[in-house]
C-alpha atoms as a PDB file:
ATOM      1  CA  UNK A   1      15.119  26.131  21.553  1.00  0.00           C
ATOM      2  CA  UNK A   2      15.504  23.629  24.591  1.00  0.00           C
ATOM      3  CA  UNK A   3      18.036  20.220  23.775  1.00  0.00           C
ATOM      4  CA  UNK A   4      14.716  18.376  23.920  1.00  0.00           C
ATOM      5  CA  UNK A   5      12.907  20.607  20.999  1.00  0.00           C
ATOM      6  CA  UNK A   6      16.254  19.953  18.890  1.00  0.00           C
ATOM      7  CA  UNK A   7      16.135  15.955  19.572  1.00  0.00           C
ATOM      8  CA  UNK A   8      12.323  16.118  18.334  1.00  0.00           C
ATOM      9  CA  UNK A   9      12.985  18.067  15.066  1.00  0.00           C
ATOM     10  CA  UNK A  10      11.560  16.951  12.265  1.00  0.00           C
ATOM     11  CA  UNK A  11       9.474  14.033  14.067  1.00  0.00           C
ATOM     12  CA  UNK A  12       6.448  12.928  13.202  1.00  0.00           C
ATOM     13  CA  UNK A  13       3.720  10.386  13.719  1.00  0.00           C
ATOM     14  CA  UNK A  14       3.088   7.825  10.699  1.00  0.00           C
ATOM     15  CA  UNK A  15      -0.825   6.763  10.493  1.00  0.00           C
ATOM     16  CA  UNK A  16      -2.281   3.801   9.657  1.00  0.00           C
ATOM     17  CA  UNK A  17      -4.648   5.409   7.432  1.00  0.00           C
ATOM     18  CA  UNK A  18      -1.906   6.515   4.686  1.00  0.00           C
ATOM     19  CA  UNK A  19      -3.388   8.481   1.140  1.00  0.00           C
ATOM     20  CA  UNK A  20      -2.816   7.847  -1.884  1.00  0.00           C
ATOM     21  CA  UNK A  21      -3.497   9.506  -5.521  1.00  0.00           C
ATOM     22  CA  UNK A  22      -4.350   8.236  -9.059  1.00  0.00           C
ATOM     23  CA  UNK A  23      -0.995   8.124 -10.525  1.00  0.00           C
ATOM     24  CA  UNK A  24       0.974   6.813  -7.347  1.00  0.00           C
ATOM     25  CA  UNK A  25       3.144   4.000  -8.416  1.00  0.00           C
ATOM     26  CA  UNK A  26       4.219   2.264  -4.977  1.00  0.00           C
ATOM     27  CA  UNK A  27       5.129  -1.475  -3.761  1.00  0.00           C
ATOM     28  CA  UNK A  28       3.117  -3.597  -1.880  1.00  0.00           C
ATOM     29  CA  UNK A  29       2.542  -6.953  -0.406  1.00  0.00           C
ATOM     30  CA  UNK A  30      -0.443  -8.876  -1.866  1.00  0.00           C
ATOM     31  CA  UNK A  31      -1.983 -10.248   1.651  1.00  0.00           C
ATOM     32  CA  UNK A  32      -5.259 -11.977  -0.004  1.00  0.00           C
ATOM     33  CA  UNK A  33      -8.093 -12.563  -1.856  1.00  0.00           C
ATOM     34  CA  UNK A  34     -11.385 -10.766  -1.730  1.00  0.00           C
ATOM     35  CA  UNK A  35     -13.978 -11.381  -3.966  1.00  0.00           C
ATOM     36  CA  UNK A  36     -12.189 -13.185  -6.796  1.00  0.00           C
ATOM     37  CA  UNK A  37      -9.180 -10.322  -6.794  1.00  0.00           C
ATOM     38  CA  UNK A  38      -5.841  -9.777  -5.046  1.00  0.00           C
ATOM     39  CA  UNK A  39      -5.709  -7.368  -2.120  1.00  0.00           C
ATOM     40  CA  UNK A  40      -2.979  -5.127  -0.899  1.00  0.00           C
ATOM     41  CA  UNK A  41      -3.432  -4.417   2.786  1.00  0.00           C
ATOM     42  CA  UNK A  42      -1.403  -1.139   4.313  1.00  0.00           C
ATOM     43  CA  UNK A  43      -2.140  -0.224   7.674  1.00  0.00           C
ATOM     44  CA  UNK A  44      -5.726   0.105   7.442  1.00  0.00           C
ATOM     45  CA  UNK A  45      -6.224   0.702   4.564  1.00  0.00           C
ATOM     46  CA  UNK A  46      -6.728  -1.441   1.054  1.00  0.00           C
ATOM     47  CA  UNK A  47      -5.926  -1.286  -2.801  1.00  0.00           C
ATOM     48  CA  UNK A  48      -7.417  -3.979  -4.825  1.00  0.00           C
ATOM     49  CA  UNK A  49      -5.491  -4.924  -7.698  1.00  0.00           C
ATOM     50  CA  UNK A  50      -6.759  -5.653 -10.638  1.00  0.00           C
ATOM     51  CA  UNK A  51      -4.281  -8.008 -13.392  1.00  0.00           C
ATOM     52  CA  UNK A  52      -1.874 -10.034 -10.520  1.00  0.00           C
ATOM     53  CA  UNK A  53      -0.918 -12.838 -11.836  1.00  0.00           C
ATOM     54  CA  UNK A  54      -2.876 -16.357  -9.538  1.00  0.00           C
ATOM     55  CA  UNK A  55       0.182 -17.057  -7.374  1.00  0.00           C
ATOM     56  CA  UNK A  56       0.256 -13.286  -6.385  1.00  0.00           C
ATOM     57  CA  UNK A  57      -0.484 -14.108  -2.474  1.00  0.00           C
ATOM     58  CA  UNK A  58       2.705 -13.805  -0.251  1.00  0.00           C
ATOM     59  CA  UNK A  59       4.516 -11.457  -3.110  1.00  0.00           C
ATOM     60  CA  UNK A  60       6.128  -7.880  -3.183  1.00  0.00           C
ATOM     61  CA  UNK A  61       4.470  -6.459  -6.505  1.00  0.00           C
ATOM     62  CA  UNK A  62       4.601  -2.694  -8.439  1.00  0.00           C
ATOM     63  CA  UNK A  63       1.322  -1.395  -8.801  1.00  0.00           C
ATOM     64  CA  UNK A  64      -0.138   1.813 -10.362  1.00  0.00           C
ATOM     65  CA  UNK A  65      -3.115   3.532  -7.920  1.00  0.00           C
ATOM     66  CA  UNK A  66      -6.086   3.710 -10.521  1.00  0.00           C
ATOM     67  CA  UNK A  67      -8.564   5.122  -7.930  1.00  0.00           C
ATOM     68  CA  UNK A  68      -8.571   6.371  -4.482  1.00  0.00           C
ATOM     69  CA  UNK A  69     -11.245   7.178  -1.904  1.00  0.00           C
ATOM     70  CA  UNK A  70      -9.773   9.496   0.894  1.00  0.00           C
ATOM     71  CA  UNK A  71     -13.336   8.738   3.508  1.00  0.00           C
ATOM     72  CA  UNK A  72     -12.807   5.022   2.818  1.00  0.00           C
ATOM     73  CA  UNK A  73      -9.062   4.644   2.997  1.00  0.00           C
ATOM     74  CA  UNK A  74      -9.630   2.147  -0.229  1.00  0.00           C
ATOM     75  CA  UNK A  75      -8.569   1.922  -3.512  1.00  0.00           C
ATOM     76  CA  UNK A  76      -8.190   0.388  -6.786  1.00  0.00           C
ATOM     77  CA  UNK A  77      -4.386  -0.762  -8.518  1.00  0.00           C
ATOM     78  CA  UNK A  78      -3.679  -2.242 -11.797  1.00  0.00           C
ATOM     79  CA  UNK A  79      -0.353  -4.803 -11.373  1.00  0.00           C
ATOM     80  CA  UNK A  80       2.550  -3.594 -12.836  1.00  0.00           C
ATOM     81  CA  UNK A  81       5.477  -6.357 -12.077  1.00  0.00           C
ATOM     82  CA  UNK A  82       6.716  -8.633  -9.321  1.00  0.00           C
ATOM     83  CA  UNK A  83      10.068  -7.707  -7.218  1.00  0.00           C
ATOM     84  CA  UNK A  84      10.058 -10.205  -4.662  1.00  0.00           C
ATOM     85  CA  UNK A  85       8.678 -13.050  -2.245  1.00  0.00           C
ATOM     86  CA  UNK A  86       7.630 -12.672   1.531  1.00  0.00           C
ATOM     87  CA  UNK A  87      10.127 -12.732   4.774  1.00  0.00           C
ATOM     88  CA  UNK A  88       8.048 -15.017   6.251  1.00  0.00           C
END
């Protein structure tokens, strides 16, 4: 193994496109409204989430994935709890 295959070990390359499962509890960033809801954007993908409370825009929230379609990178989250406001 060359110096250069040990200094890549273990590296990989995130997508933008990540997956997710029914059952996957994870925190996210409410970035908008679409359709009436709240919506979660990560990388390219979206969860709408269903229950966030109206001033939910701009806020680090819990949510529990619902649904999940793999083709569409989309999904569906029920709110769980807020942890925190934006950086910016």
């Amino acid at each position: 193994m060359s110096v250069f295959d040990k200094f890549l070990a273990g590296w990989s390359f995130r997508g933008s496109r990540p997956d997710y499962a029914a059952g996957d509890v994870l925190e996210v960033m409410v970035t908008g409204e679409d359709g009436g809801g709240h919506v979660a954007r990560i990388g390219d993908s979206t969860l709408q989430i269903e229950g966030a409370p109206d001033d939910a825009i701009n806020t680090r929230i819990i949510v529990d994935v619902e649904s999940w379609d793999d083709s569409a990178h989309a999904g569906r989250a029920t709110y769980r709890k807020t942890v925190g406001e934006s950086a910016f």
